[in-house]
C-alpha atoms as a PDB file:
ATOM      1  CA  UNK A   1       0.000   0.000   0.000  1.00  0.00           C
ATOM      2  CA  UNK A   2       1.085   3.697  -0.545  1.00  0.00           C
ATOM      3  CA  UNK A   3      -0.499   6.974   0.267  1.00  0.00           C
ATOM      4  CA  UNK A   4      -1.936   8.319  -2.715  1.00  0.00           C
ATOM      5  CA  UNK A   5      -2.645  11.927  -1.772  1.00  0.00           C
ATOM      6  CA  UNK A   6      -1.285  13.455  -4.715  1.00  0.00           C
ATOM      7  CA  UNK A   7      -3.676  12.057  -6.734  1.00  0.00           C
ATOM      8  CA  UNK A   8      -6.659  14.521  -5.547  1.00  0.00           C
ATOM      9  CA  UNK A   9      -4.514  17.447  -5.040  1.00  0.00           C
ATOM     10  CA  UNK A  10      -1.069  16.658  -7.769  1.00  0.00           C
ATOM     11  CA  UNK A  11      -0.198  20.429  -7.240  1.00  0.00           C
ATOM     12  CA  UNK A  12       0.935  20.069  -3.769  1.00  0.00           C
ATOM     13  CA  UNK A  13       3.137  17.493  -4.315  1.00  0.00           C
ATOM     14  CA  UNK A  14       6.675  19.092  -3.697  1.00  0.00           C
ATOM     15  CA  UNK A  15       9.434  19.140  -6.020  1.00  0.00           C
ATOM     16  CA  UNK A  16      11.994  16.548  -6.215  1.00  0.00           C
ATOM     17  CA  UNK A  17      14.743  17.683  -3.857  1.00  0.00           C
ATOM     18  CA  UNK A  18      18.235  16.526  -6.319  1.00  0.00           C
ATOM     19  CA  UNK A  19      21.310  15.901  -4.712  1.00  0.00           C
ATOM     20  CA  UNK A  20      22.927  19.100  -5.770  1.00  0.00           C
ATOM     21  CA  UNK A  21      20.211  21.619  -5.092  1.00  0.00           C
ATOM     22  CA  UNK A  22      20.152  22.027  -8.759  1.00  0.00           C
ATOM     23  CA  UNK A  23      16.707  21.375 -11.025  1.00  0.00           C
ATOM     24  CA  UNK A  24      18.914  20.553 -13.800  1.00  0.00           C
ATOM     25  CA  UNK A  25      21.901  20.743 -16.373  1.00  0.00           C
ATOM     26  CA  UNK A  26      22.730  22.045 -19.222  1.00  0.00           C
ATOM     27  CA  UNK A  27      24.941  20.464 -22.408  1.00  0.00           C
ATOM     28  CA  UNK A  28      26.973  21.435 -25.451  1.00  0.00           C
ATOM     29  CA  UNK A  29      26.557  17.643 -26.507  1.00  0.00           C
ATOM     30  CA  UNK A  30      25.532  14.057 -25.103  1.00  0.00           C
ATOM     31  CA  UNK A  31      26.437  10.544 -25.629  1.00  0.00           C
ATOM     32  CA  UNK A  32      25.750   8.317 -28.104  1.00  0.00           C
ATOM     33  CA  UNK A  33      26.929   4.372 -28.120  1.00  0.00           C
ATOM     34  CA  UNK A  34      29.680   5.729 -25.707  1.00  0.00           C
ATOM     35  CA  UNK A  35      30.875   8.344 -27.879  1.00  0.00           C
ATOM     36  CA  UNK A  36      30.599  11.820 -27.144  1.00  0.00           C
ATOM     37  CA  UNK A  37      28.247  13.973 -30.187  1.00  0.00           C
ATOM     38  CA  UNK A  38      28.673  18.036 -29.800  1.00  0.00           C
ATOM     39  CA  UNK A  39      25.315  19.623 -30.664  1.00  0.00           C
ATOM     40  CA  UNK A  40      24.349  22.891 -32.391  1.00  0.00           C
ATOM     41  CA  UNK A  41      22.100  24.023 -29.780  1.00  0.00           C
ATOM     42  CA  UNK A  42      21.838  23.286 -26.319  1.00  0.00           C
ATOM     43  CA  UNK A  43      20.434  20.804 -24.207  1.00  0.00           C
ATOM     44  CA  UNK A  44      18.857  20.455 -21.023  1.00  0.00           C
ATOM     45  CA  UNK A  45      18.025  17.629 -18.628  1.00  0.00           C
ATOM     46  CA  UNK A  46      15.784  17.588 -15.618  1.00  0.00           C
ATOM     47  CA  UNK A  47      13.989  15.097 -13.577  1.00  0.00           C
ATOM     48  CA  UNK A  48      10.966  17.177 -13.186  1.00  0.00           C
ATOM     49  CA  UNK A  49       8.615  17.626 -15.343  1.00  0.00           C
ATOM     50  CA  UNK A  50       7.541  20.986 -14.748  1.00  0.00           C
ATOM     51  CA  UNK A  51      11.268  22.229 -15.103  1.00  0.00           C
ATOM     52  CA  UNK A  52      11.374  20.443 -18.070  1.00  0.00           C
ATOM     53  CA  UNK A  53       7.538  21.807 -19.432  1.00  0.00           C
ATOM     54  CA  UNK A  54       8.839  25.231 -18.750  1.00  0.00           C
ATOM     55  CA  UNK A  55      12.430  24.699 -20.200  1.00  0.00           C
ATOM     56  CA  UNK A  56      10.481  23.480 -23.575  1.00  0.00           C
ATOM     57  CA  UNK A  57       8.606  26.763 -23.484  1.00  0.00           C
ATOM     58  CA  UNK A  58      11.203  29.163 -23.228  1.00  0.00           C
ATOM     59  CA  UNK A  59      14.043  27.944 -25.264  1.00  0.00           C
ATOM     60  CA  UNK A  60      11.874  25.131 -27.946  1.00  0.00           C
ATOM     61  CA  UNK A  61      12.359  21.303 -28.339  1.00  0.00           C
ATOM     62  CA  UNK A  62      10.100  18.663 -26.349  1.00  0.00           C
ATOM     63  CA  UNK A  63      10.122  17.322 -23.077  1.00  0.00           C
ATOM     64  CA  UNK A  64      11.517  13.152 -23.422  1.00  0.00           C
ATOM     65  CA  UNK A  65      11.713  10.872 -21.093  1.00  0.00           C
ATOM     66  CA  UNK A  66      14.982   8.392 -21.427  1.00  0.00           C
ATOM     67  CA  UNK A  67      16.565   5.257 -19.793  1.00  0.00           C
ATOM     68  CA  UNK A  68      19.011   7.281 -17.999  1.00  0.00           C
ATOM     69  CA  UNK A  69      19.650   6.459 -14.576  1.00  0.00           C
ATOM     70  CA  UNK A  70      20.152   9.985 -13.594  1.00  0.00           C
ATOM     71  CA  UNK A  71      18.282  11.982 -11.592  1.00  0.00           C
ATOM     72  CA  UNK A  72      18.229  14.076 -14.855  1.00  0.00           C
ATOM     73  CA  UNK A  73      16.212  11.566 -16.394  1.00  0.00           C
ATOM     74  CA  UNK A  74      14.167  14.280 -18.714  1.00  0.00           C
ATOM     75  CA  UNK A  75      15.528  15.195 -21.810  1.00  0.00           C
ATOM     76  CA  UNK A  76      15.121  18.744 -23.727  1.00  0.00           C
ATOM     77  CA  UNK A  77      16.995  19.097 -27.042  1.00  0.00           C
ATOM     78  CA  UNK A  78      15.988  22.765 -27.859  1.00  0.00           C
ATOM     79  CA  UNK A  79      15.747  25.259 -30.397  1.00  0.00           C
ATOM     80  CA  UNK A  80      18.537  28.260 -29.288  1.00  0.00           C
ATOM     81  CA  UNK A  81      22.131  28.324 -29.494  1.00  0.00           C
ATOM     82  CA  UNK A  82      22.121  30.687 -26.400  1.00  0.00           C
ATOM     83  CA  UNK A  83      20.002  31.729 -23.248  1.00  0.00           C
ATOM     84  CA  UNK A  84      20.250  34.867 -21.155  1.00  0.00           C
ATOM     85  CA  UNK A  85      21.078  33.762 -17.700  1.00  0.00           C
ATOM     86  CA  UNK A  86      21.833  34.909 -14.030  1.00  0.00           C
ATOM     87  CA  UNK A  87      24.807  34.133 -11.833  1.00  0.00           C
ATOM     88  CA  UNK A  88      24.924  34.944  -8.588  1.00  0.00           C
ATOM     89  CA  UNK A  89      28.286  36.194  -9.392  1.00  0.00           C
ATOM     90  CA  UNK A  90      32.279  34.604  -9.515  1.00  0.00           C
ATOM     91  CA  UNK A  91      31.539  32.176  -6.555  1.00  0.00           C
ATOM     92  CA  UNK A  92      28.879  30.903  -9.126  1.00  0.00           C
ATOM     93  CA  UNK A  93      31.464  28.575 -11.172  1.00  0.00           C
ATOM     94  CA  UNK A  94      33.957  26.170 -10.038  1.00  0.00           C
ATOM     95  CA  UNK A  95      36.950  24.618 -12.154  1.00  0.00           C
ATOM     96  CA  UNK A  96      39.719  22.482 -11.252  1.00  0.00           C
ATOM     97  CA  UNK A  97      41.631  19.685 -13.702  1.00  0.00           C
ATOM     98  CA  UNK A  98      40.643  16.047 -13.821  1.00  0.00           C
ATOM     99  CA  UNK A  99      41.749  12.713 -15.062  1.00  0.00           C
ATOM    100  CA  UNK A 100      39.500  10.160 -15.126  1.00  0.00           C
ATOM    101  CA  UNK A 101      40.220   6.150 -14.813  1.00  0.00           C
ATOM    102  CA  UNK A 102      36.298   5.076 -15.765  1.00  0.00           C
ATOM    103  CA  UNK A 103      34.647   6.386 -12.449  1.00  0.00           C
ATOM    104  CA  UNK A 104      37.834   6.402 -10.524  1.00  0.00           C
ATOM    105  CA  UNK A 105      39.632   9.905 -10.128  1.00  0.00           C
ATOM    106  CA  UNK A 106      43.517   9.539 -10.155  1.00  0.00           C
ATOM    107  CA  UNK A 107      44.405  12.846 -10.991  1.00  0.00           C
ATOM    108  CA  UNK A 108      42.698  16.139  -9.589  1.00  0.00           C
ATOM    109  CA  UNK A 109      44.764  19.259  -9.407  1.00  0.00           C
ATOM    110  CA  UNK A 110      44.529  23.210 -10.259  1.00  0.00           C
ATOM    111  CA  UNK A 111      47.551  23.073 -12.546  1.00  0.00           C
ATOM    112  CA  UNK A 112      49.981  23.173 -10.216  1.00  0.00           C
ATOM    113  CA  UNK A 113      49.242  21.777  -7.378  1.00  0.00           C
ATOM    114  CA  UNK A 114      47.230  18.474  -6.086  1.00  0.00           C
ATOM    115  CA  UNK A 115      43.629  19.750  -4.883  1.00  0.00           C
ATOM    116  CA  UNK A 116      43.119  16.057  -3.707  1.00  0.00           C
ATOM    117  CA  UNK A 117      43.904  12.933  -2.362  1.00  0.00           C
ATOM    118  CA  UNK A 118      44.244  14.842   1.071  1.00  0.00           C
ATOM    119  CA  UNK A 119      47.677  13.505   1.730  1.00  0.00           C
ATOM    120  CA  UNK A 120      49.066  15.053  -2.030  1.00  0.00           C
ATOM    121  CA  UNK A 121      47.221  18.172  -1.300  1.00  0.00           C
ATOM    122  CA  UNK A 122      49.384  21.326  -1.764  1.00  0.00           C
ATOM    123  CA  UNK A 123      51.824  19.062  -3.482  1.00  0.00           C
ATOM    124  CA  UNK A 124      53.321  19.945  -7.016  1.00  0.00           C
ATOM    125  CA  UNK A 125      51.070  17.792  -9.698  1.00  0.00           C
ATOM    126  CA  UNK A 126      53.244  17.541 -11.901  1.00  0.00           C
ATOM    127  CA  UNK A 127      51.800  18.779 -15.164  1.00  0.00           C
ATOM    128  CA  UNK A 128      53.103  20.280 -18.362  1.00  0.00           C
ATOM    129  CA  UNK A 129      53.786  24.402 -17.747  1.00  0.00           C
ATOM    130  CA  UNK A 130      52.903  24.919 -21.882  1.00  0.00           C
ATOM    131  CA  UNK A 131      49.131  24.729 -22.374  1.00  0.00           C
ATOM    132  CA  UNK A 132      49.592  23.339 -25.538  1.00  0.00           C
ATOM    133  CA  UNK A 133      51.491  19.980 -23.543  1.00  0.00           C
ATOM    134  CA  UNK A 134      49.264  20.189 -21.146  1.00  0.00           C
ATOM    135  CA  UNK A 135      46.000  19.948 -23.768  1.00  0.00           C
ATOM    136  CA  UNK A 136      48.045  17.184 -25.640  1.00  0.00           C
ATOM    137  CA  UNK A 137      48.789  15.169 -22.241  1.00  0.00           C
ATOM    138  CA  UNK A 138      44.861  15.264 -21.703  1.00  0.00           C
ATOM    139  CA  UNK A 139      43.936  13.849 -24.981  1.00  0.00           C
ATOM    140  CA  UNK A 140      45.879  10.852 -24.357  1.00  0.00           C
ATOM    141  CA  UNK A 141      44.656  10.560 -21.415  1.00  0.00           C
ATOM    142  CA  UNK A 142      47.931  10.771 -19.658  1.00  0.00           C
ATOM    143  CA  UNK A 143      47.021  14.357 -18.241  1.00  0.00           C
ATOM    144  CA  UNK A 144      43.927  15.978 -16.486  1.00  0.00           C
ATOM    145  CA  UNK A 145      41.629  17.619 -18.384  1.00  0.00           C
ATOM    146  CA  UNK A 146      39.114  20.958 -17.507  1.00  0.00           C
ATOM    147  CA  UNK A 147      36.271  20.193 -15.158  1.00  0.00           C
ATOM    148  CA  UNK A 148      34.005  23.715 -15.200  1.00  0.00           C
ATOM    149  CA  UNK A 149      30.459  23.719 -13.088  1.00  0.00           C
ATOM    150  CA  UNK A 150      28.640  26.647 -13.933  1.00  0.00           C
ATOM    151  CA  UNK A 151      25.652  27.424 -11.766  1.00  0.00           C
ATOM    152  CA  UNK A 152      22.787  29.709 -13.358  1.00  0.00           C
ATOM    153  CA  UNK A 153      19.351  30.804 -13.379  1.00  0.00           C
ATOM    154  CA  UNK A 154      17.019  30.993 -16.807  1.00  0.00           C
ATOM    155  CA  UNK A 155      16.476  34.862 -16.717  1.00  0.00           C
ATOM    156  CA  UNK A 156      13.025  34.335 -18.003  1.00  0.00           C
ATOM    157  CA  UNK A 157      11.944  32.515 -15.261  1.00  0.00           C
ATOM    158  CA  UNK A 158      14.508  33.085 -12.314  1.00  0.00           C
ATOM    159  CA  UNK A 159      12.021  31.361 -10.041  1.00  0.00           C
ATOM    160  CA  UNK A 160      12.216  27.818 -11.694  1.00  0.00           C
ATOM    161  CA  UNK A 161      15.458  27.128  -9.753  1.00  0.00           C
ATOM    162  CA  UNK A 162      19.542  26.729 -10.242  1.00  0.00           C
ATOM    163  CA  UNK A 163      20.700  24.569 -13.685  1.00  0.00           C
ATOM    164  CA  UNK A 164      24.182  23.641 -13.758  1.00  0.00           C
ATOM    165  CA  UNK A 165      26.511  23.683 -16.686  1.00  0.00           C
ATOM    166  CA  UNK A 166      29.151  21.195 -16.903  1.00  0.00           C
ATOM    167  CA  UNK A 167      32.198  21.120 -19.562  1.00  0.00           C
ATOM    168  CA  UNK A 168      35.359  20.153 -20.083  1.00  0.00           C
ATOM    169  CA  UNK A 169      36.022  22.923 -22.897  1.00  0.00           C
ATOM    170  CA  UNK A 170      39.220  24.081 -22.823  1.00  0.00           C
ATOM    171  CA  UNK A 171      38.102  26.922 -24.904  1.00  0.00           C
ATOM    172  CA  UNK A 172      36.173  28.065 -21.731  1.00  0.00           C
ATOM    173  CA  UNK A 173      38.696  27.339 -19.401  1.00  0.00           C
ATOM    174  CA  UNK A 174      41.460  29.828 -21.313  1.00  0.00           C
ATOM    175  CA  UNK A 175      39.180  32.308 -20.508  1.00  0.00           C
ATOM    176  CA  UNK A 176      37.652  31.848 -17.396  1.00  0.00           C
ATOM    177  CA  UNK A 177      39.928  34.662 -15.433  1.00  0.00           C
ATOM    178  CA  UNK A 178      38.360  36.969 -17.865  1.00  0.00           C
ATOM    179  CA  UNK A 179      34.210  36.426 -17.357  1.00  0.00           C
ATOM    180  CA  UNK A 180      35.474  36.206 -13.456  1.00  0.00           C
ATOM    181  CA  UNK A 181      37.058  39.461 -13.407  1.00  0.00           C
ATOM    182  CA  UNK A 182      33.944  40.727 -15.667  1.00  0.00           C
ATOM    183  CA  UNK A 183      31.562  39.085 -12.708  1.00  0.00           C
ATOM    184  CA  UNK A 184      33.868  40.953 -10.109  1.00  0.00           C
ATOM    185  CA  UNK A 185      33.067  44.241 -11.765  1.00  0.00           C
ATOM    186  CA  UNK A 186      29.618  43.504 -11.590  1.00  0.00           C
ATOM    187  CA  UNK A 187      29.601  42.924  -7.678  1.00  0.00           C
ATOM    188  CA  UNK A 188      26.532  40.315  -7.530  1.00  0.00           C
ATOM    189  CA  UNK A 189      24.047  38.947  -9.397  1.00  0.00           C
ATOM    190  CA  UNK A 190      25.152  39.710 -13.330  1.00  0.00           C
ATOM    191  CA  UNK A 191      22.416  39.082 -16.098  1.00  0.00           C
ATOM    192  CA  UNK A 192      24.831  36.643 -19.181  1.00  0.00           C
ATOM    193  CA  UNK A 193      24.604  35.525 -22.749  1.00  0.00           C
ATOM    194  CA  UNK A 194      25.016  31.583 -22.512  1.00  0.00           C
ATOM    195  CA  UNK A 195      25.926  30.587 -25.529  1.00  0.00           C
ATOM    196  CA  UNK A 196      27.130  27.284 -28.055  1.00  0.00           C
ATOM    197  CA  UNK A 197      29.713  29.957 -30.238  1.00  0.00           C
ATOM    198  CA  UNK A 198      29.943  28.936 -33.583  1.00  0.00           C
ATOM    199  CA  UNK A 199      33.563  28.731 -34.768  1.00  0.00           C
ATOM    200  CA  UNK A 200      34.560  28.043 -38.271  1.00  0.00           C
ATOM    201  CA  UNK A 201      38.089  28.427 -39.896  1.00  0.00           C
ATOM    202  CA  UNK A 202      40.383  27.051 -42.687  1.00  0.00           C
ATOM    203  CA  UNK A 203      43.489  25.326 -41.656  1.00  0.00           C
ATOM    204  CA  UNK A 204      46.636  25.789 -43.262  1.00  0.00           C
ATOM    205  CA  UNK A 205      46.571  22.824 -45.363  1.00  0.00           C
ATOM    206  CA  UNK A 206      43.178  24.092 -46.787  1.00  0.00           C
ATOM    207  CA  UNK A 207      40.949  21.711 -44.117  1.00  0.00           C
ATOM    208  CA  UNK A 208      37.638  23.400 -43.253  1.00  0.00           C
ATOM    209  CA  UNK A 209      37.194  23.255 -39.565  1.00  0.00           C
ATOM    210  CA  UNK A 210      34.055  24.114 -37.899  1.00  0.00           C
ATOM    211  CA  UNK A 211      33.033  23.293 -33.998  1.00  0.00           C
ATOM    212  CA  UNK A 212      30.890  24.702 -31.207  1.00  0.00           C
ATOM    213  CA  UNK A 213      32.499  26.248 -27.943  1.00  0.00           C
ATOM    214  CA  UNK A 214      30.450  27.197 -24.875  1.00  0.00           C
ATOM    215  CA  UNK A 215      30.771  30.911 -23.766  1.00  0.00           C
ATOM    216  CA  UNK A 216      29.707  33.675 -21.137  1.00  0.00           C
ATOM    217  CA  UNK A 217      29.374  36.802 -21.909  1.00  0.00           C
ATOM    218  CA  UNK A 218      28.446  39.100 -18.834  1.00  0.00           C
ATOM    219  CA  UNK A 219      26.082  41.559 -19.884  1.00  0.00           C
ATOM    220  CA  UNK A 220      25.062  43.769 -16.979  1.00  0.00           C
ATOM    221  CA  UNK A 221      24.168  43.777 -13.177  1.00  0.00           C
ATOM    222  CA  UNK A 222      20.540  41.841 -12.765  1.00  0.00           C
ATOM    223  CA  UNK A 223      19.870  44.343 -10.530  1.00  0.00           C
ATOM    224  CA  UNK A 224      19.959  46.932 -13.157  1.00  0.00           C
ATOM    225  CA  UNK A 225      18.240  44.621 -15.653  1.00  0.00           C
ATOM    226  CA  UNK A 226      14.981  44.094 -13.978  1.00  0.00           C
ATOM    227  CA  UNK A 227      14.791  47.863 -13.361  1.00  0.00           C
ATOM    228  CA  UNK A 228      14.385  48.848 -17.064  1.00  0.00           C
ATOM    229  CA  UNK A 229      11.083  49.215 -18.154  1.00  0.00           C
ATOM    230  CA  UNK A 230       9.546  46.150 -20.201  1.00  0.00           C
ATOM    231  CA  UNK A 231       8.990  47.076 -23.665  1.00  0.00           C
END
């Protein structure tokens, strides 16, 4: 037997409560057999279907349920290459560099130093000092890669809760200092472009190279943005 007092009244039933305090995440890609597919536009996963009903509104696509196993079990793919969203301000994303041994971590460090186990903590990690070593170590999987969590609100519909973005871009992560230093000028809550940046270029040898990279472009204060009048 179960209690089935939802079933009279289904809009008191609360939200599910995920294990990050987040309603969902956000992705320049996903999966498929195993292998890792960039996409044009972005998309979002949720486990609720409300978030995900409203997510579907605001940015396109439709709300589909998948086999995941994560909490995230919802699947959006929209219609927009980028969102305007709210960070609370540089405390609002974390990065660090990660190697990954199937679900074991073996290497986690900030470049320079071990972040973790706690006994290597502080210690040098070891890594290349060129960028260009260190991006080559990671795609042989003999160095860490970026980890980036990016914690945002839709700024259409603030109240629906805190997404997360996650990415290993190192497009992003060159960069980083910069959108920090732009949220530090901003002092709190800054209204951002999200966005899946089209870049396209010809190679030396005449290859045509075209790929997606995520960026965040702080715009203004939010503060300032909900005071101007609505058109």
């Amino acid at each position: 037997m179960a209690l089935r007092i939802f079933e009279t009244d289904p809009d008191a039933m609360p939200r599910p409560q995920f294990a990050d305090d987040t309603v969902g995440r956000f992705h320049g890609g996903k999966s498929e057999n195993n292998v890792p597919v960039p996409l044009p536009e972005w998309r979002v996963t949720t486990g609720d279907p409300e978030v995900a009903a409203a997510v579907a509104q605001l940015m396109g696509g439709t709300p589909v349920e998948t086999d995941s196993t994560s909490e995230n079990y919802i699947e959006i793919l929209t219609a927009t290459d980028r969102v305007k969203v709210v960070l609370s301000g540089a405390d609002a994303i974390d990065d660090d560099l990660k190697l990954w041994n199937g679900s074991t971590l073996i290497h986690h460090c900030d470049g320079v130093e071990f972040l973790s186990p706690e006994e290597d903590k502080g210690k040098p990690c070891g890594c290349p000092t060129l960028l260009e070593e260190r991006k080559t170590a990671a795609k042989a999987k003999r160095g860490p890669s970026p980890s980036i969590s990016v914690k945002l609100r839709i700024a259409e519909d603030y109240d629906l809760g805190v997404f997360r973005l996650q990415t290993g871009s190192w497009k992003l992560a060159e960069v980083l200092h910069e959108v920090r230093n732009s949220l530090d000028k901003v002092g709190g809550e800054a209204l951002c472009s999200l966005e899946l940046e089209l870049v396209e270029y010809t190679t030396k040898q005449g290859r045509e190279v075209s790929y997606r990279k995520p960026t965040i472009r702080v715009l203004k204060s939010w503060s300032d943005a909900i005071a101007e009048p609505k058109d």
